[in-house]
C-alpha atoms as a PDB file:
ATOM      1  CA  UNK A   1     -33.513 -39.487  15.457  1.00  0.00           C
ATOM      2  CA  UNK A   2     -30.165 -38.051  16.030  1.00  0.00           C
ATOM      3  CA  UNK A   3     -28.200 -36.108  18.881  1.00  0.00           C
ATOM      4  CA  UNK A   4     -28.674 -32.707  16.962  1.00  0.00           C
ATOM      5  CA  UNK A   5     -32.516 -33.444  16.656  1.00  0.00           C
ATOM      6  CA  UNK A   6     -33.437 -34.382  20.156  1.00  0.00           C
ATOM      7  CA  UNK A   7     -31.234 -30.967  20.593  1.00  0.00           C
ATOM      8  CA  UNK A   8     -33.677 -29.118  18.130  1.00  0.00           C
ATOM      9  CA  UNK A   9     -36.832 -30.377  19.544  1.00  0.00           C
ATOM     10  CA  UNK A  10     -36.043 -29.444  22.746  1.00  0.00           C
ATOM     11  CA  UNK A  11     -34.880 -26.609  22.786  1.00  0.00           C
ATOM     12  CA  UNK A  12     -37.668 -24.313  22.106  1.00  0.00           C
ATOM     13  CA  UNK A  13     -39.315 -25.396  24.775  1.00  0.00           C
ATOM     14  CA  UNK A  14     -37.918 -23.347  27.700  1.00  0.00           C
ATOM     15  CA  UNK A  15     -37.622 -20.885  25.714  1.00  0.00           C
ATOM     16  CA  UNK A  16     -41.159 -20.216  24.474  1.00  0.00           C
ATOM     17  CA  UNK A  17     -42.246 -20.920  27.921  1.00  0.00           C
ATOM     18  CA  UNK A  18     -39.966 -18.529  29.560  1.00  0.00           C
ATOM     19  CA  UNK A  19     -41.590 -15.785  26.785  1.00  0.00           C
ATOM     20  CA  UNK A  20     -45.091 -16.769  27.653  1.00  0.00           C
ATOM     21  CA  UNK A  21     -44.241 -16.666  31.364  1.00  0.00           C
ATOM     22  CA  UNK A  22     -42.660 -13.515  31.138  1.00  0.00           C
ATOM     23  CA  UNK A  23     -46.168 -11.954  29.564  1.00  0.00           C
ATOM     24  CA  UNK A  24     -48.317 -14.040  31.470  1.00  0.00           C
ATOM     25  CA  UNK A  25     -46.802 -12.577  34.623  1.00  0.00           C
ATOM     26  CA  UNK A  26     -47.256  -8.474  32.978  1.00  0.00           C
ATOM     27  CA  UNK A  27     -50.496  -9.499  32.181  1.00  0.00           C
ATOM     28  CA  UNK A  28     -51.302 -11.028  35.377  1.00  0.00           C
ATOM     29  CA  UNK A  29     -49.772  -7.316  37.384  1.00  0.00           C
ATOM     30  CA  UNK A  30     -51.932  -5.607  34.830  1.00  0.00           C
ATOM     31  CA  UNK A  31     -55.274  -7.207  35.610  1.00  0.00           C
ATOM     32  CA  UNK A  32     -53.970  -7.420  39.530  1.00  0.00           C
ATOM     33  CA  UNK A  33     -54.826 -11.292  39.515  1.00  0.00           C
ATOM     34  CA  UNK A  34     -53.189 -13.179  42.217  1.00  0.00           C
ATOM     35  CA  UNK A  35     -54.469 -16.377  40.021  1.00  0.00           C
ATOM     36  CA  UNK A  36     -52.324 -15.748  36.603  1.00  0.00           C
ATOM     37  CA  UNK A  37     -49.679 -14.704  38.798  1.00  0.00           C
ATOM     38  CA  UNK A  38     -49.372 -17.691  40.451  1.00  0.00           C
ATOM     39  CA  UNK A  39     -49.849 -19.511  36.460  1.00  0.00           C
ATOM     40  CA  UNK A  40     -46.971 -18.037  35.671  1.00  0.00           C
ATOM     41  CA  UNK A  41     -44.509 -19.093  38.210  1.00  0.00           C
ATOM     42  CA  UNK A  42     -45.971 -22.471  37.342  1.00  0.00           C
ATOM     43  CA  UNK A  43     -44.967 -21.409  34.023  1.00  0.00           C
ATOM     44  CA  UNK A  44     -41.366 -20.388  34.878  1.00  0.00           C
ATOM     45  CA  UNK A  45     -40.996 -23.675  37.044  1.00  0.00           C
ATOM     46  CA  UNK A  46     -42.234 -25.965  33.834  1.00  0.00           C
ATOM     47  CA  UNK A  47     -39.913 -23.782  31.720  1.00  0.00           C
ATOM     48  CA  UNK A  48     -36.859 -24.454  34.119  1.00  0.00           C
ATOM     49  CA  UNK A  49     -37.853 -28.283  33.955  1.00  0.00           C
ATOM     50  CA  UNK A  50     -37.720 -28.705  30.003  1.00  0.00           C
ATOM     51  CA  UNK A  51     -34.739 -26.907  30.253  1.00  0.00           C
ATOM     52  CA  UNK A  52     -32.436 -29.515  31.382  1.00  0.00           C
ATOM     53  CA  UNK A  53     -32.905 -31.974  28.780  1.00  0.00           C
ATOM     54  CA  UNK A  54     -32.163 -29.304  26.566  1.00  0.00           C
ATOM     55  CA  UNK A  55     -29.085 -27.911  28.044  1.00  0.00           C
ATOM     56  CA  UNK A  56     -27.858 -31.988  28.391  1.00  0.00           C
ATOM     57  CA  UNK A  57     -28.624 -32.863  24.671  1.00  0.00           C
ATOM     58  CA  UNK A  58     -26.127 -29.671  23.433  1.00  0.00           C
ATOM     59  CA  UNK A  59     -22.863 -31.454  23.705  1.00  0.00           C
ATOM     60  CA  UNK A  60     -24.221 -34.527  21.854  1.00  0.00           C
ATOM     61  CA  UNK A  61     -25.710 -32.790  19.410  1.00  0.00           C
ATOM     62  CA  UNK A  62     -22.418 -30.423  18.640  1.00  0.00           C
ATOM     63  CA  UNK A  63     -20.625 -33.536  18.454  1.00  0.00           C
ATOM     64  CA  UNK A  64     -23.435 -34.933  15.458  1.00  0.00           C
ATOM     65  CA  UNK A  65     -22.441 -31.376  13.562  1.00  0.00           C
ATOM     66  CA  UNK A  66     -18.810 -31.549  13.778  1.00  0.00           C
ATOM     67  CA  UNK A  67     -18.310 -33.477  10.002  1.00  0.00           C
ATOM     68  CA  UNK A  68     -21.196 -31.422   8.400  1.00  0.00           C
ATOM     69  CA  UNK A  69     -19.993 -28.692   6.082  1.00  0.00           C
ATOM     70  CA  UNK A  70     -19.652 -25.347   7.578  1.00  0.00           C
ATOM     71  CA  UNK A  71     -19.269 -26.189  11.064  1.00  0.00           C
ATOM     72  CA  UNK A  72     -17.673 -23.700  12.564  1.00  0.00           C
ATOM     73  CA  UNK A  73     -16.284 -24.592  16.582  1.00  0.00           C
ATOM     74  CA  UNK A  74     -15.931 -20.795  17.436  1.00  0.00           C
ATOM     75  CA  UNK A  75     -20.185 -20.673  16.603  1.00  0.00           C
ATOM     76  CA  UNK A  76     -20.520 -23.615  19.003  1.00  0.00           C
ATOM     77  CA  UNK A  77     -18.420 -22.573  21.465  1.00  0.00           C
ATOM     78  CA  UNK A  78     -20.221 -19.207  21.398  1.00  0.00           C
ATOM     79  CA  UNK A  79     -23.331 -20.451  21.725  1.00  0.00           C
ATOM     80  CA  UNK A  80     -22.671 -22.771  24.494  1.00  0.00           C
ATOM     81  CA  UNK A  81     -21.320 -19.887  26.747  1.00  0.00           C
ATOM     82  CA  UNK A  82     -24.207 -17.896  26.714  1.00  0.00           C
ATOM     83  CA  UNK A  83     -26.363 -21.306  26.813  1.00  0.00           C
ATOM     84  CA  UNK A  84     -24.575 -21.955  30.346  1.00  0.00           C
ATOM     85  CA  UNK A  85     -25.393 -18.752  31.817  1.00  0.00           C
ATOM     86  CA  UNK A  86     -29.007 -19.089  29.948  1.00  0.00           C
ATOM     87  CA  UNK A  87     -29.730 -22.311  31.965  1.00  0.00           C
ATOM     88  CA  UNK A  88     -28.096 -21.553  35.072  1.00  0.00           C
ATOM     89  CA  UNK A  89     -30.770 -17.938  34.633  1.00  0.00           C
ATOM     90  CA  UNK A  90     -33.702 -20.160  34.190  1.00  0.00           C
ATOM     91  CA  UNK A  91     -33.170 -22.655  36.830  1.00  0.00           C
ATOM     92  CA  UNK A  92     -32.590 -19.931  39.439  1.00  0.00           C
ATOM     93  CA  UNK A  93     -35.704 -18.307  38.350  1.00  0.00           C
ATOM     94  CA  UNK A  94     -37.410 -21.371  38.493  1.00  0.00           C
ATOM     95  CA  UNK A  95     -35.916 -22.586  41.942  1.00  0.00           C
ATOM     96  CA  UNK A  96     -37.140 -18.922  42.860  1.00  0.00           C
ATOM     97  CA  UNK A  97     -40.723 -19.400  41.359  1.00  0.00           C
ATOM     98  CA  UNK A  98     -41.115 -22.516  43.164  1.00  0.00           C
ATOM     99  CA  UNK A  99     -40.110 -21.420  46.387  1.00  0.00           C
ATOM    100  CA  UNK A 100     -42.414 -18.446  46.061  1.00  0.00           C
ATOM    101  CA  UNK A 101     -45.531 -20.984  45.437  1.00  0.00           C
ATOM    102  CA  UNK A 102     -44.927 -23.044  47.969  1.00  0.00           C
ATOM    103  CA  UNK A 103     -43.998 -20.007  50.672  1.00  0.00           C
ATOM    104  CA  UNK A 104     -47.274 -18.042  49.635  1.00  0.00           C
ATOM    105  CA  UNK A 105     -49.038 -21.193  48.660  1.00  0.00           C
ATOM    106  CA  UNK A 106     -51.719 -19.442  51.225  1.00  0.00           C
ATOM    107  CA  UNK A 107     -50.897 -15.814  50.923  1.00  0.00           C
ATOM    108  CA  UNK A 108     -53.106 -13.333  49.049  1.00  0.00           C
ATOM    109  CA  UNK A 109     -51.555 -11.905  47.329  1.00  0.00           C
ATOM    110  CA  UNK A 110     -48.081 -12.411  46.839  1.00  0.00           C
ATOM    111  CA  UNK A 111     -45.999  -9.743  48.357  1.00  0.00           C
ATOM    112  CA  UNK A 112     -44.794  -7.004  45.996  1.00  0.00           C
ATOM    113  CA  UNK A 113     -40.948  -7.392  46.238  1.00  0.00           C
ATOM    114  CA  UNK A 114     -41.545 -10.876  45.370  1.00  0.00           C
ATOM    115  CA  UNK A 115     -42.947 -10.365  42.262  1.00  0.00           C
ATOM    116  CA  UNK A 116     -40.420  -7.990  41.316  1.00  0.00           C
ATOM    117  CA  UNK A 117     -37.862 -10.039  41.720  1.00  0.00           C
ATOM    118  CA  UNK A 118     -39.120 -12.344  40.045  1.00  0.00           C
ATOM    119  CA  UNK A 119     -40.012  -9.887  37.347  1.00  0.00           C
ATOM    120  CA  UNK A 120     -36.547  -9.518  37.430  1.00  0.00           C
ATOM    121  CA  UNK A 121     -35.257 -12.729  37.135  1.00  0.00           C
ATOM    122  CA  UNK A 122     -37.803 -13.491  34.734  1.00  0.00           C
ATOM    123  CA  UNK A 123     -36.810 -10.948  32.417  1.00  0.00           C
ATOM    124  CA  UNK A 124     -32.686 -11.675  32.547  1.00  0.00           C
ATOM    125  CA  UNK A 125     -33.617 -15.446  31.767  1.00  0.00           C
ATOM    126  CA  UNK A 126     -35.993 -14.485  28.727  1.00  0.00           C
ATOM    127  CA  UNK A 127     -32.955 -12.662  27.754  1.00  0.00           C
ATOM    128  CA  UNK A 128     -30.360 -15.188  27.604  1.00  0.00           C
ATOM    129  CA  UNK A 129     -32.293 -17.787  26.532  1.00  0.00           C
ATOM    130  CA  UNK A 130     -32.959 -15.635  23.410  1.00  0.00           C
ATOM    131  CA  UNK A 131     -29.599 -14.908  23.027  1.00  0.00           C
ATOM    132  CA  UNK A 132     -28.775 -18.625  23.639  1.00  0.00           C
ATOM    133  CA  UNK A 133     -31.416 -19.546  20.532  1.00  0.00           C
ATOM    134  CA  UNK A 134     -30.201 -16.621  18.174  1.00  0.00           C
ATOM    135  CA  UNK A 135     -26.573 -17.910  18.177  1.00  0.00           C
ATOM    136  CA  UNK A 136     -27.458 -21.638  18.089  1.00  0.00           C
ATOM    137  CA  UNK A 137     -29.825 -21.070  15.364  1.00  0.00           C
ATOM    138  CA  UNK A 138     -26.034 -19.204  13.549  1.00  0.00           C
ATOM    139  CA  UNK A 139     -24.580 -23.274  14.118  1.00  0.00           C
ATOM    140  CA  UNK A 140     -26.238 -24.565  11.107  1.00  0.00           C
ATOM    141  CA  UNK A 141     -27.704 -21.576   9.595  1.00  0.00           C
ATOM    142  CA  UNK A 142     -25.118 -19.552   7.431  1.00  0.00           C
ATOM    143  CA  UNK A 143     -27.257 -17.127   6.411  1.00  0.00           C
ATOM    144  CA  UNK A 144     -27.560 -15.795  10.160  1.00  0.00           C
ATOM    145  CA  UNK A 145     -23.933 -15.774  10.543  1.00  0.00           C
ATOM    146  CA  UNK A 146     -23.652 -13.190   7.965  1.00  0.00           C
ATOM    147  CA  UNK A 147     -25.819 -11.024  10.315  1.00  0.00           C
ATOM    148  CA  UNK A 148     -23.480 -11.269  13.210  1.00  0.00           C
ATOM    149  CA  UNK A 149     -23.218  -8.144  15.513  1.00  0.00           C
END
């Protein structure tokens, strides 16, 4: 197993989790259940954890790509700007999940502006870790790159 596959495997990880978090917590609102609330912060916290050893494996595995054919730098360099902001997003919202659980470990239910934040937060980091995927998926796929906005 190489840089670039430990890279692969892990990064889908946080971001399928953030997804699932993200509709866990709108379902959770829409059946008013302080339960799958609280399942998906533990979602979002998970999702921030995975994400580190994805975020640490990038610069290996762009370093693995650099001799294949069409490697492009300016794809890579793309991707890992909006995969900085993407993991700094999910580890705030999952510092902020955290802290929720363990301040209203007790309360019932949580309070309302804390859910929207981290409705909020929830819903930038989905964001950016999409983005993040789309243009690192453009790395080795050419076919995406053709597709570019």
């Amino acid at each position: 197993m190489n840089p670039a596959h430990l890279h692969l495997m892990t990064t889908h990880l946080p971001v399928l989790g953030t997804v699932f978090g993200v509709g866990l917590l709108l379902w959770a609102l829409a059946r008013r259940s302080t339960e799958l609330k609280k399942t998906a912060l533990g979602v979002f916290v998970v999702a921030a954890g995975l994400a580190i050893p994805a975020y640490l494996s990038g610069q290996p595995a762009a370093k693995e790509l650099r001799n294949m054919p069409d490697f492009r730098q300016e794809t890579v360099d793309r991707h890992l700007d909006i995969a900085q902001l993407g993991f700094a997003a999910v580890l705030v919202l999952g510092a902020a999940a955290l802290a929720s659980l363990i301040v209203f470990r007790k309360a019932r239910p949580l309070p309302a502006w804390n859910l929207a934040l981290l409705l909020l937060l929830s819903a930038i980091a989905c964001g950016l870790l999409l983005w993040t995927a789309d243009l690192g998926g453009q790395v080795r796929h050419t076919e995406l790159r053709a597709q570019q906005r």
